[in-house]
C-alpha atoms as a PDB file:
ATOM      1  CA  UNK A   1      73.908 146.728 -16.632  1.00  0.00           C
ATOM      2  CA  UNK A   2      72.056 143.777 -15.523  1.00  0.00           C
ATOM      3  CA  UNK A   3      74.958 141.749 -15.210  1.00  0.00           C
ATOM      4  CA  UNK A   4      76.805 144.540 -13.339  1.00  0.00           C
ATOM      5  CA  UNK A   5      73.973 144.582 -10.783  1.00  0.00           C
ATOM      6  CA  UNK A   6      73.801 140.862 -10.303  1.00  0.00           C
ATOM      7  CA  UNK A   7      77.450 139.782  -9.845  1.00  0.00           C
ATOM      8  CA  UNK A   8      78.493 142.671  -7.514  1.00  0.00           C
ATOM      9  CA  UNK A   9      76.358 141.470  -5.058  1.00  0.00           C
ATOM     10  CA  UNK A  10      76.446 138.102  -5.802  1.00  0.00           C
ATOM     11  CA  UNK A  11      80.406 138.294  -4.691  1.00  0.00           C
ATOM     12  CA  UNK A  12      79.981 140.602  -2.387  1.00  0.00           C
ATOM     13  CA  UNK A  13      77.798 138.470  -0.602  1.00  0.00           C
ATOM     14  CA  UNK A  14      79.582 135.498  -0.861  1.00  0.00           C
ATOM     15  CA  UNK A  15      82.926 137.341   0.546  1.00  0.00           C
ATOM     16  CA  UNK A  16      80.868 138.563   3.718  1.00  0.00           C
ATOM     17  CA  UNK A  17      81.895 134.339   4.939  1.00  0.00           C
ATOM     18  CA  UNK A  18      85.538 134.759   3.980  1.00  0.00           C
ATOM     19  CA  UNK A  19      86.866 138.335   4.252  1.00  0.00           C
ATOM     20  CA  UNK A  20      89.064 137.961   1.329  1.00  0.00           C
ATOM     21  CA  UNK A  21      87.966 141.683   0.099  1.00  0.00           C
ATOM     22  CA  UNK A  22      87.611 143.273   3.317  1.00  0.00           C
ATOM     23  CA  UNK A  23      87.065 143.133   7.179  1.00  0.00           C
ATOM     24  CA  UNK A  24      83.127 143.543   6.400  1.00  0.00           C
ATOM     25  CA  UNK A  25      82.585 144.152  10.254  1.00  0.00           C
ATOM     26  CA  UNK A  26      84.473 147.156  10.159  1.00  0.00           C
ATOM     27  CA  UNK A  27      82.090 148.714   8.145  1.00  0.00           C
ATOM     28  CA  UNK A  28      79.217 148.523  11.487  1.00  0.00           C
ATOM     29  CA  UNK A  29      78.891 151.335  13.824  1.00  0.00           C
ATOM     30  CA  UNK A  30      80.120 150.419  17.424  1.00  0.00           C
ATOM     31  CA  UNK A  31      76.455 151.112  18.049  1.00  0.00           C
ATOM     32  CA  UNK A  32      75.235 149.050  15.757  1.00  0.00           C
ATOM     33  CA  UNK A  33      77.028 145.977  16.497  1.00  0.00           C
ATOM     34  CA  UNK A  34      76.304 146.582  20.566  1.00  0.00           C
ATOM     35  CA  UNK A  35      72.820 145.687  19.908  1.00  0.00           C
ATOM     36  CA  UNK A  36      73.073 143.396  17.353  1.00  0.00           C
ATOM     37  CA  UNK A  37      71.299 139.672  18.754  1.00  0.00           C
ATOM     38  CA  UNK A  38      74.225 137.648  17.461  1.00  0.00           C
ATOM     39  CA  UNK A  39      77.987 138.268  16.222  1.00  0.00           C
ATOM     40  CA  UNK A  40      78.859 140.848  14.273  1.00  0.00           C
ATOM     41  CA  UNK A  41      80.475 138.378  11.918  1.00  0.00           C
ATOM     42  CA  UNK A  42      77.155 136.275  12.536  1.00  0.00           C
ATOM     43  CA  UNK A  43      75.373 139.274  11.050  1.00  0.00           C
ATOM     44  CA  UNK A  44      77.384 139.963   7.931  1.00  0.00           C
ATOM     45  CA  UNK A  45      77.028 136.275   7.167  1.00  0.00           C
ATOM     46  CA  UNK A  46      73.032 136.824   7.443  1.00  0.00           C
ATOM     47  CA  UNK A  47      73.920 140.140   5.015  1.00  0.00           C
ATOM     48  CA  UNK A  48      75.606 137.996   2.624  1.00  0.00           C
ATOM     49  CA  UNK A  49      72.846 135.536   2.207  1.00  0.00           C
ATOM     50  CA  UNK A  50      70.434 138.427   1.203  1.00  0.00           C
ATOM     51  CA  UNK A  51      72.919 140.281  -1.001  1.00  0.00           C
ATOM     52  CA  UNK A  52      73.641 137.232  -3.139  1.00  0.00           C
ATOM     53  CA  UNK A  53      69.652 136.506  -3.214  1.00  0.00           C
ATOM     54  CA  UNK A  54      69.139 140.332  -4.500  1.00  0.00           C
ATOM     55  CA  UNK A  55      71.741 139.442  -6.801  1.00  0.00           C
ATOM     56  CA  UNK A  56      70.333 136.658  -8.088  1.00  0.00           C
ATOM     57  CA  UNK A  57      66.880 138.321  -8.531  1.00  0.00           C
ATOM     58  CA  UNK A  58      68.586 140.979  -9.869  1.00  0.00           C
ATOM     59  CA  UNK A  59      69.483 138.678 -12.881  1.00  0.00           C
ATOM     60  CA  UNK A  60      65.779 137.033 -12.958  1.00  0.00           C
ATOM     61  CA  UNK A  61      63.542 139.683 -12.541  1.00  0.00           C
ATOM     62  CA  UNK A  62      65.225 142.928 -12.807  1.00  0.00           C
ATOM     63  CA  UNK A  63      62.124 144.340 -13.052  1.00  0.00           C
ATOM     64  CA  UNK A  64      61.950 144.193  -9.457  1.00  0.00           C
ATOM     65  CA  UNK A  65      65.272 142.757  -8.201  1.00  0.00           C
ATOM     66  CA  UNK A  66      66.972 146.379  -8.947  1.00  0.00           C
ATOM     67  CA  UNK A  67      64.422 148.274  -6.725  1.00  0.00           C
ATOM     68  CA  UNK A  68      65.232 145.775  -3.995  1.00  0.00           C
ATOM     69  CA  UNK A  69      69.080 146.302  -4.654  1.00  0.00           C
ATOM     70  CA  UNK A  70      68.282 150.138  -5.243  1.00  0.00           C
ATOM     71  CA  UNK A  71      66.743 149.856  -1.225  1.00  0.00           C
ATOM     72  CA  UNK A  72      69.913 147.795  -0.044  1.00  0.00           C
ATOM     73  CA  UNK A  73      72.268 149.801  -0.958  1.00  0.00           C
ATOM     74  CA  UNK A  74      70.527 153.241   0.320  1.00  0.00           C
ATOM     75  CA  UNK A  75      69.808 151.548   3.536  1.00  0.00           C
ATOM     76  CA  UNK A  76      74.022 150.699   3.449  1.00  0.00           C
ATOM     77  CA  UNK A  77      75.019 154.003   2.773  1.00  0.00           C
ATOM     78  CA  UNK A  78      72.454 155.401   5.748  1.00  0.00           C
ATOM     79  CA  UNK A  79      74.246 152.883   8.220  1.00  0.00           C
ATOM     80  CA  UNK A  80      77.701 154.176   7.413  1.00  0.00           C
ATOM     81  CA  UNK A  81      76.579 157.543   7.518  1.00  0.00           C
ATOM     82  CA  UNK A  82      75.129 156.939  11.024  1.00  0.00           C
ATOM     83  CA  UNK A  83      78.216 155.477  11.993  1.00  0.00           C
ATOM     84  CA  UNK A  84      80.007 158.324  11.049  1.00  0.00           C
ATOM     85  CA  UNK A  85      83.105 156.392   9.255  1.00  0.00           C
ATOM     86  CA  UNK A  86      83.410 155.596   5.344  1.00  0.00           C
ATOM     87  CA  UNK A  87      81.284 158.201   4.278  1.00  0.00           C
ATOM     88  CA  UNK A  88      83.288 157.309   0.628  1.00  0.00           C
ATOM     89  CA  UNK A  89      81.558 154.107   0.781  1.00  0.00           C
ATOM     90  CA  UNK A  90      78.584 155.773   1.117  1.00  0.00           C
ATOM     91  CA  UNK A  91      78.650 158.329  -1.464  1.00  0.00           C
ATOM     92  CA  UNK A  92      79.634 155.149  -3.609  1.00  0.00           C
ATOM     93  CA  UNK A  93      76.548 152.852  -2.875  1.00  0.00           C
ATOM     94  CA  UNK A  94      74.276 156.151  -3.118  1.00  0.00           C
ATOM     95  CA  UNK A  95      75.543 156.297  -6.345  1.00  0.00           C
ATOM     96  CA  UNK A  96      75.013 152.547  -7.222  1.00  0.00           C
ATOM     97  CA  UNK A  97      71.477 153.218  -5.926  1.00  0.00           C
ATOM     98  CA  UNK A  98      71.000 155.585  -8.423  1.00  0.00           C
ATOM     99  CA  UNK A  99      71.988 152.900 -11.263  1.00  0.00           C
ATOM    100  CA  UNK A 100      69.930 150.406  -9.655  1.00  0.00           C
ATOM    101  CA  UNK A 101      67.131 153.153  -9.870  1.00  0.00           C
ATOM    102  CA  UNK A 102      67.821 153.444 -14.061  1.00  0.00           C
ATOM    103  CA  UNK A 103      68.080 149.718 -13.944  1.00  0.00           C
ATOM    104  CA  UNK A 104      64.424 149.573 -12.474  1.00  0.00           C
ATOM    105  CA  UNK A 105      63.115 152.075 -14.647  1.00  0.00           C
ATOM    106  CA  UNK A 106      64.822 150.582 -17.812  1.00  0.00           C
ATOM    107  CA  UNK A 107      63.596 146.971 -16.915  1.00  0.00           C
ATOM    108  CA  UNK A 108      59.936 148.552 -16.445  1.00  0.00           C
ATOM    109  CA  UNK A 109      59.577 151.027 -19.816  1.00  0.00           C
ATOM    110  CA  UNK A 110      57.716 149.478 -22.300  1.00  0.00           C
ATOM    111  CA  UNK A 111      59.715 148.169 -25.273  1.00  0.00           C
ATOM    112  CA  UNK A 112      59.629 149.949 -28.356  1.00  0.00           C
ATOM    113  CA  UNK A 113      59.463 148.365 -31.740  1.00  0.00           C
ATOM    114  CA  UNK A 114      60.339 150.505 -34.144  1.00  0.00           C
END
């Protein structure tokens, strides 16, 4: 599961500077991109960066990096939501959220040594 949660956004991340899985702009509300302070490819770039340092944390510390990927993909799924497209996408990162959440509270039980 750990894995899982660290490559996804790992590539997902890295593809946000080369498009090769998707247009990632098309994903920001008209809104959203109008008051944006740079491009909106600019942006996803900047979105990239953080995603593949979530991932990354993910894989160090999943103790904590899965709460911080748990956050990042609930605050995705509210922006498409307010954009009112891709409300699939949504429903899909809510429920990658909810992993992330088990994640989190896997990585913080106590081991048991029976």
């Amino acid at each position: 599961m750990t894995l899982t949660y660290s490559v996804v956004p790992i590539v997902a991340g890295l593809d946000k500077f080369t498009n090769l899985l998707t247009k990632w702009e098309a994903y920001l509300a008209p809104g959203i991109v109008k008051v944006l302070p740079v491009p909106a490819h600019t942006f996803m770039m900047i979105v990239g960066v953080i995603e593949v340092i979530a991932g990354i944390l993910v894989f160090a510390r999943p103790r904590i990096g899965a709460w911080v990927v748990m956050a990042w993909l609930l605050c995705i799924a509210a922006t498409l939501i307010i954009g009112g497209h891709y409300y699939d996408v949504a429903v899909r990162d809510v429920a990658m959220a909810m992993g992330a959440w088990s994640l989190a509270r896997l990585s913080s039980a106590p081991e048991s040594h029976s």
